[in-house]
PDB file of N, CA and C in Angstrom:
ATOM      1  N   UNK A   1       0.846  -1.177   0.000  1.00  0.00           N
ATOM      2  CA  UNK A   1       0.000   0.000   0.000  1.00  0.00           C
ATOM      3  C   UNK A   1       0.893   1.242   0.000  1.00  0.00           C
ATOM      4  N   UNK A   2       0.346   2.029  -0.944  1.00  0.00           N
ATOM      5  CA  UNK A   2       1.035   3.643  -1.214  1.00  0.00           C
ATOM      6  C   UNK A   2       1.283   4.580   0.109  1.00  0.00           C
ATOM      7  N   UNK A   3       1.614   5.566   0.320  1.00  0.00           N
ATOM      8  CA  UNK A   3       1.563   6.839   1.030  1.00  0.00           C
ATOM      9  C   UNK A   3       0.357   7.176   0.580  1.00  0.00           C
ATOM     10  N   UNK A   4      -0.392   7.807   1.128  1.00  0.00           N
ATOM     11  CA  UNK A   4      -1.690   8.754   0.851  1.00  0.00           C
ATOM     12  C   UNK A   4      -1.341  10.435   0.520  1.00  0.00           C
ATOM     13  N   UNK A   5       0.030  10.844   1.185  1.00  0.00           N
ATOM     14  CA  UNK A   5       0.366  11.715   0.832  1.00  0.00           C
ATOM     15  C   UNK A   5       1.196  12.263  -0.189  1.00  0.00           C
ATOM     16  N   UNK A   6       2.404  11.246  -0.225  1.00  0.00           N
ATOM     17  CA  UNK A   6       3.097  11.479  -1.253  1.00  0.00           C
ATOM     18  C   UNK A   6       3.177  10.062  -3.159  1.00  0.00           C
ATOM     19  N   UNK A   7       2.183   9.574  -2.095  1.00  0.00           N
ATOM     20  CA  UNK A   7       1.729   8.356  -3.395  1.00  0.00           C
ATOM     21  C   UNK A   7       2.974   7.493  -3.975  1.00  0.00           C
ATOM     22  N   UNK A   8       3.940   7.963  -3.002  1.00  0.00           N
ATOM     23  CA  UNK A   8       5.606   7.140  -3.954  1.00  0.00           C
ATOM     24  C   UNK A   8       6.353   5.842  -2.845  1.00  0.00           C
ATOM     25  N   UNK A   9       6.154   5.786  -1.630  1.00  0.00           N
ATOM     26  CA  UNK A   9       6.333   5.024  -0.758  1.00  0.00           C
ATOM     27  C   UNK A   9       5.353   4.033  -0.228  1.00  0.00           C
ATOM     28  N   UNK A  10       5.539   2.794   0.384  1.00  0.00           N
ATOM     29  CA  UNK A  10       5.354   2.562   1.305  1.00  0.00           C
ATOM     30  C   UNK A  10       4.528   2.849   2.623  1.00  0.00           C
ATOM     31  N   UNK A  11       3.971   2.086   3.290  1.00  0.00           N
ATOM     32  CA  UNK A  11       2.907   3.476   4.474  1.00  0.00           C
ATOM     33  C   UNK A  11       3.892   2.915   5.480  1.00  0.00           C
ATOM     34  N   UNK A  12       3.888   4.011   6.400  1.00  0.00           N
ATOM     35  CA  UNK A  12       4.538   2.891   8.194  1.00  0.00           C
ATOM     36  C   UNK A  12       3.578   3.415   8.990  1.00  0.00           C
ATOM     37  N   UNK A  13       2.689   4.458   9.472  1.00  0.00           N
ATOM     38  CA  UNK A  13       1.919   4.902   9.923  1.00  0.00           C
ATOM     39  C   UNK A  13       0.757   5.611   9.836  1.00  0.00           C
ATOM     40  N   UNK A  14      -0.234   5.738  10.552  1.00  0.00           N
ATOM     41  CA  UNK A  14      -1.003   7.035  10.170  1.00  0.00           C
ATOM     42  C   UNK A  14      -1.027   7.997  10.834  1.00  0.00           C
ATOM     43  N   UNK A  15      -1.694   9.234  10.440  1.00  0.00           N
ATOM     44  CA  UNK A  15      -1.656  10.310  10.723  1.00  0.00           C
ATOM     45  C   UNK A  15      -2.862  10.333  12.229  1.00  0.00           C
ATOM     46  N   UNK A  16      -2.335  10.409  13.198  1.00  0.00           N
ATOM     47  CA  UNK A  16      -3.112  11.309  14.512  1.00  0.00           C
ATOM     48  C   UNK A  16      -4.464  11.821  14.856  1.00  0.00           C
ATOM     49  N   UNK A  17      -4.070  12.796  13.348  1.00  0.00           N
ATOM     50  CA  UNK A  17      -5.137  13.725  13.534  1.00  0.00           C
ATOM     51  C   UNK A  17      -5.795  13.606  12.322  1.00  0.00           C
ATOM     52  N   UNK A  18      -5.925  12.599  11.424  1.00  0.00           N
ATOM     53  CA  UNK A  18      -7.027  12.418  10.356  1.00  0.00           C
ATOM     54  C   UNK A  18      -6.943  11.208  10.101  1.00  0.00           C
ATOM     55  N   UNK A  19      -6.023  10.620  10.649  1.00  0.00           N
ATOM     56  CA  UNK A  19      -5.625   8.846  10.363  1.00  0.00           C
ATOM     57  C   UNK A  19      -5.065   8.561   8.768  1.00  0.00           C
ATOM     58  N   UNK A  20      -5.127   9.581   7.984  1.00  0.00           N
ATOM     59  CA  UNK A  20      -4.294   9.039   6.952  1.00  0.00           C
ATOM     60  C   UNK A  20      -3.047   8.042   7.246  1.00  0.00           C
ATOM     61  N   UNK A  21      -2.686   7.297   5.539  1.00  0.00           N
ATOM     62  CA  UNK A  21      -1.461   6.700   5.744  1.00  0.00           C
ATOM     63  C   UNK A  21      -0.454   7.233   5.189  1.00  0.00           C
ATOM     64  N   UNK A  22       0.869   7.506   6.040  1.00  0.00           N
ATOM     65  CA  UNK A  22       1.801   8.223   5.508  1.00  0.00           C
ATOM     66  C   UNK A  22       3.204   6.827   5.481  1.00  0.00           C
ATOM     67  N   UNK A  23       4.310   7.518   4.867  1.00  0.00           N
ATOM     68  CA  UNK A  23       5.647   6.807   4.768  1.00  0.00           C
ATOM     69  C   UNK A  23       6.351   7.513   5.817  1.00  0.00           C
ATOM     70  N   UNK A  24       7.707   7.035   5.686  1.00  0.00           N
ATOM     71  CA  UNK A  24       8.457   7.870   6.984  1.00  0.00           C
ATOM     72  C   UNK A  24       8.748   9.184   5.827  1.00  0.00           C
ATOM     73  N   UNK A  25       8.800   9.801   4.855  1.00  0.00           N
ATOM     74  CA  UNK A  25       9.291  10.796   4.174  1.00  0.00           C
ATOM     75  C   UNK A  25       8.237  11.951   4.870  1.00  0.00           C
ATOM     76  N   UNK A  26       7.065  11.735   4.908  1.00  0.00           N
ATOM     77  CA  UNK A  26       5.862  12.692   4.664  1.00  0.00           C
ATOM     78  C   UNK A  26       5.227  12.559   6.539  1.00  0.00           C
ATOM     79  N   UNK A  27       5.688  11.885   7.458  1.00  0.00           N
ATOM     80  CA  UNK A  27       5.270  11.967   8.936  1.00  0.00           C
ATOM     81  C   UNK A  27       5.426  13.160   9.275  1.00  0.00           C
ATOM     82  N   UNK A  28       5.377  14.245  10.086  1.00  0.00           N
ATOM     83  CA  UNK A  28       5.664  15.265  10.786  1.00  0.00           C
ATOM     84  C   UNK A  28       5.373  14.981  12.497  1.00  0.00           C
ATOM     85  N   UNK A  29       6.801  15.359  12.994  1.00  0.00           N
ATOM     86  CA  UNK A  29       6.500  14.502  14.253  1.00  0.00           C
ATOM     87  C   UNK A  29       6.280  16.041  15.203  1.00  0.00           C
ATOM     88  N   UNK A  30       5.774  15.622  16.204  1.00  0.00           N
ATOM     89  CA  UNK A  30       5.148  16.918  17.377  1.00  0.00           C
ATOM     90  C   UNK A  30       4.937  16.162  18.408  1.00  0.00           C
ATOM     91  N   UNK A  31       5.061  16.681  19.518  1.00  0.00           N
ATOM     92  CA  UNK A  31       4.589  16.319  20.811  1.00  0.00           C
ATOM     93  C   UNK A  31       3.488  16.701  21.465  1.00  0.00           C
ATOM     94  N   UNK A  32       2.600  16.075  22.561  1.00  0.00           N
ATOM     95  CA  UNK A  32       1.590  16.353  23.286  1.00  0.00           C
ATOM     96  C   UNK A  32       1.819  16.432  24.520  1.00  0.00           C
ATOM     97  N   UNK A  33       1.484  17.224  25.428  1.00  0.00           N
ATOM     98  CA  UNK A  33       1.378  17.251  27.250  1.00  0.00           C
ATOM     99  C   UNK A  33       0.011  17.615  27.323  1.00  0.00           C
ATOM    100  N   UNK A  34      -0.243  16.948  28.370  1.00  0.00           N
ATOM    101  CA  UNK A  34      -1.318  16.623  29.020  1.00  0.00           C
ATOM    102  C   UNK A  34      -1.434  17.628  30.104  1.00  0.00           C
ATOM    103  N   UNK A  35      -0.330  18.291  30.890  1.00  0.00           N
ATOM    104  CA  UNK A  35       0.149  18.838  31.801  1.00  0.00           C
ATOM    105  C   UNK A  35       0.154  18.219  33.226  1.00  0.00           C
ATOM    106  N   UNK A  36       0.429  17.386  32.959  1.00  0.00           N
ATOM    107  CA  UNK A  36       0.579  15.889  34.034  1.00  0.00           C
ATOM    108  C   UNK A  36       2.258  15.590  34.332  1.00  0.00           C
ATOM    109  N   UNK A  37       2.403  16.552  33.490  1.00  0.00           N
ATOM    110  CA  UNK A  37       3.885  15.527  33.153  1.00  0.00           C
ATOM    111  C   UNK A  37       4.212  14.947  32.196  1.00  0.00           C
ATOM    112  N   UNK A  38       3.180  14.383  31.701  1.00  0.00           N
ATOM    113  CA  UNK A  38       3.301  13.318  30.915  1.00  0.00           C
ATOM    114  C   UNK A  38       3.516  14.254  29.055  1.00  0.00           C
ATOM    115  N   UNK A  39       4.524  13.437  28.627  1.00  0.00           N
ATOM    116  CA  UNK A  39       4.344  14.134  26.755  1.00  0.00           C
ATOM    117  C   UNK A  39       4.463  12.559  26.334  1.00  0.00           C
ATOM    118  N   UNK A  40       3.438  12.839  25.273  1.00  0.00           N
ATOM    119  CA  UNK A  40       3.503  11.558  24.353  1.00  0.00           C
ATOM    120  C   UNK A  40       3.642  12.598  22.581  1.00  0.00           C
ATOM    121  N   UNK A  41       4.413  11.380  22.011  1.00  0.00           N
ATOM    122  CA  UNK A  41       4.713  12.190  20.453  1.00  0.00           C
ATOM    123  C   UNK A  41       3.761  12.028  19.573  1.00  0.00           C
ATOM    124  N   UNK A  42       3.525  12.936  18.583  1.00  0.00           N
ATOM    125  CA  UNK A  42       2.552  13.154  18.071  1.00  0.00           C
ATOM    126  C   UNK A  42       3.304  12.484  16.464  1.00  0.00           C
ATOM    127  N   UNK A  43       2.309  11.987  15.427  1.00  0.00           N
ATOM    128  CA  UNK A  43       2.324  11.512  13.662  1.00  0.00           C
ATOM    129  C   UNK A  43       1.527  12.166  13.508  1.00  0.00           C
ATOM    130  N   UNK A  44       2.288  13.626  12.665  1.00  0.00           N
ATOM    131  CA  UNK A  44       0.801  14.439  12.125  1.00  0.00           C
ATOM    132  C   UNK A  44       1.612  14.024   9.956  1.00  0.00           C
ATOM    133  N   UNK A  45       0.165  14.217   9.594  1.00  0.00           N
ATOM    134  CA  UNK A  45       0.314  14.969   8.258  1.00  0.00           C
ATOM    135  C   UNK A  45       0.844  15.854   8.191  1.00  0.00           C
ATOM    136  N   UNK A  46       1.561  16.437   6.735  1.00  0.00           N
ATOM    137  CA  UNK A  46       1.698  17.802   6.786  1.00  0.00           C
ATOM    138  C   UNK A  46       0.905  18.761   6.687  1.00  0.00           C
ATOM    139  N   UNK A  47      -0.530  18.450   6.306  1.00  0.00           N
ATOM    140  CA  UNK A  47      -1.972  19.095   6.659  1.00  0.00           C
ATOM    141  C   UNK A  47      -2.057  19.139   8.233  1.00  0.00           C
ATOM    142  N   UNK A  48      -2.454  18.289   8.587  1.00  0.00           N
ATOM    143  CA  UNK A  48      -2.889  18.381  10.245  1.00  0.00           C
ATOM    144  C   UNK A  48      -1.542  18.946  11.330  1.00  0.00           C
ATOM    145  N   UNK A  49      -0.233  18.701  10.594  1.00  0.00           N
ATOM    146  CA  UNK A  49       0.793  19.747  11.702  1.00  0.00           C
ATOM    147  C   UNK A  49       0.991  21.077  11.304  1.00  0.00           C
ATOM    148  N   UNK A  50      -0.127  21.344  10.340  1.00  0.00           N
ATOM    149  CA  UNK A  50       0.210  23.238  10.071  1.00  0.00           C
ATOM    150  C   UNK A  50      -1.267  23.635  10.567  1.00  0.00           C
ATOM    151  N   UNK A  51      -2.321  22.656  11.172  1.00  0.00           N
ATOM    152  CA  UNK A  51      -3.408  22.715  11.412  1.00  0.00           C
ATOM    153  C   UNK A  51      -3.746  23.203  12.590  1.00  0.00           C
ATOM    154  N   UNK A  52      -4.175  24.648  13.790  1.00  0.00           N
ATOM    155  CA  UNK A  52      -3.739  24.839  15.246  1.00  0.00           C
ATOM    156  C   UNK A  52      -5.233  24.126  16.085  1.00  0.00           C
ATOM    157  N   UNK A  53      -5.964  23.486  15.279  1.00  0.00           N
ATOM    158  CA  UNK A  53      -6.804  23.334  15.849  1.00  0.00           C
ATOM    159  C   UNK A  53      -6.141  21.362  16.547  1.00  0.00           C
ATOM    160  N   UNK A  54      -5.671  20.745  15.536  1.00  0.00           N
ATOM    161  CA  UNK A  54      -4.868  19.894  15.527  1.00  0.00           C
ATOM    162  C   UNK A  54      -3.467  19.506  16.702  1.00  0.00           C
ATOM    163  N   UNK A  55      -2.794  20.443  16.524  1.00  0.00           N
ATOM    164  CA  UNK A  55      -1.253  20.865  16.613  1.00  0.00           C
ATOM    165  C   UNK A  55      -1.238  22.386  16.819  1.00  0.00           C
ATOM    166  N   UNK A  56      -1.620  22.462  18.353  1.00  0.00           N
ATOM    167  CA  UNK A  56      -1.463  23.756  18.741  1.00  0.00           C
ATOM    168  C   UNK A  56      -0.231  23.878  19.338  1.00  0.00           C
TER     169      UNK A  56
END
């Protein structure tokens, strides 16, 4: 199965915040806090990590 984003790879994941399937070329990585302490990393698209509703 293709990338959904860049249509030339492979998928390894999806996207977070829309669940697309991306390759490792086209992931955009970001982090989350909870304000616990706790950060877990974020797999955005390159849509959903320029997105602030997403990836604030």
């Amino acid at each position: 199965m293709l990338c959904n984003v860049c249509r030339q790879k492979e998928i390894y994941l999806d996207c977070d915040g829309c669940e697309v399937f991306m390759c490792l070329n086209c992931i955009r990585y970001s982090f989350y806090s909870t304000g616990c302490g706790c950060v877990q990393p974020l797999y955005l698209c390159p849509t959903c990590n320029d997105d602030l509703d997403i990836n604030p």
